[in-house]
C-alpha atoms as a PDB file:
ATOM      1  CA  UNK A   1      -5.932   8.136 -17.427  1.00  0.00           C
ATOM      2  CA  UNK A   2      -3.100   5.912 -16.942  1.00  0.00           C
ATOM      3  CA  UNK A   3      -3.781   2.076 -15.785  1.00  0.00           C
ATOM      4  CA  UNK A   4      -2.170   0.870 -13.018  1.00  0.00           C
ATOM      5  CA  UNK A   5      -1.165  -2.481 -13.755  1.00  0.00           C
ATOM      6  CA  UNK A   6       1.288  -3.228 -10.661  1.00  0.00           C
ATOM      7  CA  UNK A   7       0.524  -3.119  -6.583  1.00  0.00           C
ATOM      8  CA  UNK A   8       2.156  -4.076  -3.784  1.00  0.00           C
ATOM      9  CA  UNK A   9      -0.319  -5.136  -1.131  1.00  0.00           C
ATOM     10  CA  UNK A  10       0.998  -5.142   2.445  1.00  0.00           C
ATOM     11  CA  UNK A  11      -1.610  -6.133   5.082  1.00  0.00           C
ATOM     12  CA  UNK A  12      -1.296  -9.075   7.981  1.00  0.00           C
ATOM     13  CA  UNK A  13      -4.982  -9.835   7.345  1.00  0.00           C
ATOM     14  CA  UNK A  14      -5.287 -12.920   5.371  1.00  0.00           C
ATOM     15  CA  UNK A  15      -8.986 -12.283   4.446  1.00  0.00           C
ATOM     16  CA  UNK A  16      -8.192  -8.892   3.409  1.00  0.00           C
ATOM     17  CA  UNK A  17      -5.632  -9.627   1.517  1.00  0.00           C
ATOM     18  CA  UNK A  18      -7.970 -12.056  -0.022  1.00  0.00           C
ATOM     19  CA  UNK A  19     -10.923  -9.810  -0.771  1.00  0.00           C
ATOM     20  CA  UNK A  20      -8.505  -6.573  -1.613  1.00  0.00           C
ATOM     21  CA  UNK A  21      -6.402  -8.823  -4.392  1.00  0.00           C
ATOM     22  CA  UNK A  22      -9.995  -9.856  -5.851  1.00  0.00           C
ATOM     23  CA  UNK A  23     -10.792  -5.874  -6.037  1.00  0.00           C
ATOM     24  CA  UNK A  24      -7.904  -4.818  -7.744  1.00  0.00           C
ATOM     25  CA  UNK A  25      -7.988  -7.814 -10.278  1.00  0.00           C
ATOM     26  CA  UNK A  26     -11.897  -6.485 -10.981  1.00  0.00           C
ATOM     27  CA  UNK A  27      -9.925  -3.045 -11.191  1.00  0.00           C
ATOM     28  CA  UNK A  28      -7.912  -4.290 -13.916  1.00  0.00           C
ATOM     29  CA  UNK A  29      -4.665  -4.848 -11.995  1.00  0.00           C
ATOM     30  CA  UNK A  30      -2.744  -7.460 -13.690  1.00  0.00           C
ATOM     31  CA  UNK A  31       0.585  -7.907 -11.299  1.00  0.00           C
ATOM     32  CA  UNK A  32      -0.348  -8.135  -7.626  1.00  0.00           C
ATOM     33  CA  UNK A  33       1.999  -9.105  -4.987  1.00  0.00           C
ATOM     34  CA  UNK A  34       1.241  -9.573  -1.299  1.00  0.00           C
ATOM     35  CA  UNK A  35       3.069  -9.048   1.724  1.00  0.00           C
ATOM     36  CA  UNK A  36       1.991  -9.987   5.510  1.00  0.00           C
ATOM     37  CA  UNK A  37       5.082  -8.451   7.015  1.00  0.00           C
ATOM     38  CA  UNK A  38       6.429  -5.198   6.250  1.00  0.00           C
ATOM     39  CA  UNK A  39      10.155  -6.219   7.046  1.00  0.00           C
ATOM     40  CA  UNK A  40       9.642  -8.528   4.072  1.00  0.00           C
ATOM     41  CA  UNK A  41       8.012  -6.005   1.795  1.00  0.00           C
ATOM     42  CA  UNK A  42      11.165  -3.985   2.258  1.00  0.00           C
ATOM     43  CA  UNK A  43      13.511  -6.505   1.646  1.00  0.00           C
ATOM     44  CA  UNK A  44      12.058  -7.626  -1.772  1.00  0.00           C
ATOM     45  CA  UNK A  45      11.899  -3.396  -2.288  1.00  0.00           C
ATOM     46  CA  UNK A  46      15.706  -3.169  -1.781  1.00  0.00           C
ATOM     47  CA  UNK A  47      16.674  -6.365  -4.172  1.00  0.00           C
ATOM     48  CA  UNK A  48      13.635  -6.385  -6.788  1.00  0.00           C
ATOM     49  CA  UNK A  49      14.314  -4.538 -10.440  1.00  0.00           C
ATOM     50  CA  UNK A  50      10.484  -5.356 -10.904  1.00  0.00           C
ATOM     51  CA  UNK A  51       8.696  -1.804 -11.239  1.00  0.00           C
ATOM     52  CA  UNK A  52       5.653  -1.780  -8.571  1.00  0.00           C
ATOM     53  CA  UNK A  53       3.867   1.517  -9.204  1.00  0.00           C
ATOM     54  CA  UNK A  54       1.588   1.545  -6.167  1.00  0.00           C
ATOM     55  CA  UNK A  55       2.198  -0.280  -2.916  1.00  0.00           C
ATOM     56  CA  UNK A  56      -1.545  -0.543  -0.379  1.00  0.00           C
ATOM     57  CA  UNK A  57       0.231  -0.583   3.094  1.00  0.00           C
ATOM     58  CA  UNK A  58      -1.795  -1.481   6.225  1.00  0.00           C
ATOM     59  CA  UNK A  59      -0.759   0.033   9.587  1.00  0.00           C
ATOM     60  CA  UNK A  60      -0.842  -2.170  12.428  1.00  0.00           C
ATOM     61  CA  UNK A  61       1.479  -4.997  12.151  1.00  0.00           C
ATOM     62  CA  UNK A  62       3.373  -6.478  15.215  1.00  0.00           C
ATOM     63  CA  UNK A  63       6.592  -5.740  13.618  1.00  0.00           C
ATOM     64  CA  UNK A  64       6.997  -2.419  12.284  1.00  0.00           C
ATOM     65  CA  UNK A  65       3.950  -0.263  11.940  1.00  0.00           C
ATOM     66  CA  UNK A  66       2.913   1.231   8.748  1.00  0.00           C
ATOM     67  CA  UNK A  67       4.466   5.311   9.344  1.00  0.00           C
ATOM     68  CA  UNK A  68       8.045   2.960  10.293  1.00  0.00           C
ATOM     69  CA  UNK A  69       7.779   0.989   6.777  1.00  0.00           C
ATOM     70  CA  UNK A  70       6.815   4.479   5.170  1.00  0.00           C
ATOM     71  CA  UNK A  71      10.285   6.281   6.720  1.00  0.00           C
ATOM     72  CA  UNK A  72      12.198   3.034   6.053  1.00  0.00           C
ATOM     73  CA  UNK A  73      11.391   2.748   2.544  1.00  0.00           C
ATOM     74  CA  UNK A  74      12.244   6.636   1.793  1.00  0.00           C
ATOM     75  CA  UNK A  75      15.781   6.300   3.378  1.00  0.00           C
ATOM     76  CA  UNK A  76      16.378   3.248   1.414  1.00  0.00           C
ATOM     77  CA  UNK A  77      14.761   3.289  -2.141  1.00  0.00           C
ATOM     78  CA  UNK A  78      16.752   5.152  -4.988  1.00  0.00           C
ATOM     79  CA  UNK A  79      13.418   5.357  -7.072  1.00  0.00           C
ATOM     80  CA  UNK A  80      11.117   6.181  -4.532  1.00  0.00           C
ATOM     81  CA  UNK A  81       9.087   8.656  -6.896  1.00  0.00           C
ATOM     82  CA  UNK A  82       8.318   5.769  -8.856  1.00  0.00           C
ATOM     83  CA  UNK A  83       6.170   3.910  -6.542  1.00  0.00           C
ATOM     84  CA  UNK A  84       3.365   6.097  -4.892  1.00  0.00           C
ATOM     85  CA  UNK A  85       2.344   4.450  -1.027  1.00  0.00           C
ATOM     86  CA  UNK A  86      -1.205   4.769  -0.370  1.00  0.00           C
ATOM     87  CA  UNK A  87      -2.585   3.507   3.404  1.00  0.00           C
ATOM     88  CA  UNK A  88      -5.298   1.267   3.585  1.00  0.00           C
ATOM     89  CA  UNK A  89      -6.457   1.006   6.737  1.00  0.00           C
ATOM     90  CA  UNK A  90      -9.192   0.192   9.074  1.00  0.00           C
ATOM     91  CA  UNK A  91      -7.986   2.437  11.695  1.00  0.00           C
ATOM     92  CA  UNK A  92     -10.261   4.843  14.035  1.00  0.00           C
ATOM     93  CA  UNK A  93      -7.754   6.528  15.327  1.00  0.00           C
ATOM     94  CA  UNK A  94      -7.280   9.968  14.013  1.00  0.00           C
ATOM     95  CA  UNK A  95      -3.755  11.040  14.697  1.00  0.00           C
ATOM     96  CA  UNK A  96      -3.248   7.927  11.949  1.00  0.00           C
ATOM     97  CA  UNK A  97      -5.088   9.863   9.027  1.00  0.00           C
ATOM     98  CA  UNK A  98      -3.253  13.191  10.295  1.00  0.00           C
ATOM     99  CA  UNK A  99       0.049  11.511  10.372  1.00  0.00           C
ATOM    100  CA  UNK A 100      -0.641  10.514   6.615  1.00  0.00           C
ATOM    101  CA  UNK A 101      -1.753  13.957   5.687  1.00  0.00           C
ATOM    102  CA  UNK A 102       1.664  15.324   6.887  1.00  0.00           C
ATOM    103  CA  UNK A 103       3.560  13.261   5.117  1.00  0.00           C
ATOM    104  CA  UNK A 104       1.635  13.043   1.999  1.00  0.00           C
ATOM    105  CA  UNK A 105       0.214   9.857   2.268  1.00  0.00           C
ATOM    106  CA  UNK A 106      -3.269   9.465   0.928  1.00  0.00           C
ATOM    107  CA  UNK A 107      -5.396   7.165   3.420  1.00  0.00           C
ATOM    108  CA  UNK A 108      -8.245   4.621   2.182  1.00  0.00           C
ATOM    109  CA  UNK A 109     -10.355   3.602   4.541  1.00  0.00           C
ATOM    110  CA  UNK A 110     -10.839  -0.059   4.510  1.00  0.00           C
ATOM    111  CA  UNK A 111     -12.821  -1.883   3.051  1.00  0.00           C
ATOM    112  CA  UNK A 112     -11.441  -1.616  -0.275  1.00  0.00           C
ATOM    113  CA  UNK A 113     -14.430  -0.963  -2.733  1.00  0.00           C
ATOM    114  CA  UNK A 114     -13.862  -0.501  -6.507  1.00  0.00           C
ATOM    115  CA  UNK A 115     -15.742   3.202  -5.925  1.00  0.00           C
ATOM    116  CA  UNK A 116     -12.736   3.802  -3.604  1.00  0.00           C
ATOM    117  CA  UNK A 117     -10.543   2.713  -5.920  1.00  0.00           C
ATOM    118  CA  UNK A 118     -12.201   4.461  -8.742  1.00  0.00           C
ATOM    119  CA  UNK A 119     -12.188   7.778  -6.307  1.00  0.00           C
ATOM    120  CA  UNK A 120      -8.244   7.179  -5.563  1.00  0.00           C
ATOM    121  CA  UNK A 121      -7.485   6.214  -8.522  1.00  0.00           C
ATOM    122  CA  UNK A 122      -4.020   6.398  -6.903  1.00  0.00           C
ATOM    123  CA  UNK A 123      -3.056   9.970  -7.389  1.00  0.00           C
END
């Protein structure tokens, strides 16, 4: 089983941010970066040569929403195999977690538990 050692975490929740870093360190994730605004995230994407492997994206944002960041990152990334996008959301609404099933995006429910993570395992 291979160790994930990099994540991007992109969430405009503070707290979650907070208590999802803290998970992932207990996971054994050693480089975490974190990202309020997806805009940002992107931007960093398109300039870094630092290899992420997994990148937790949120949804709602009052910028672009999560699906936007998603399409966005595909049209713009070179290596885009190389960094697997999982959702991790708190969101009810289910036309979100069938909009992630058509495009292939595995959805976590939030809150982020090591037994989710351990589940996942980011595949």
């Amino acid at each position: 089983m291979a160790v994930i050692k990099s994540v991007i975490l992109i969430d405009s929740n503070g707290i979650d941010n907070f208590v999802n870093e803290r998970i992932l360190k207990i996971f054994g994730v050693k480089n975490i970066i974190i990202f309020k605004n997806p805009t940002t995230a992107l931007s960093f994407l398109n300039k870094t040569v630092i290899k992420y492997q997994v990148i937790l994206l949120d949804i709602n944002f009052p910028t672009i929403n999560g699906f936007e960041f998603i399409e966005q990152f595909y049209k713009r990334k070179s290596k885009k195999k190389q960094i697997k996008i999982h959702i991790l959301s708190s969101s009810i609404n289910p036309s979100d977690k069938i909009l992630a099933e058509k495009k292939c995006i595995p959805f976590i429910e939030k809150p982020l538990t090591i037994e989710k993570l351990k589940n996942w395992y980011f595949v």
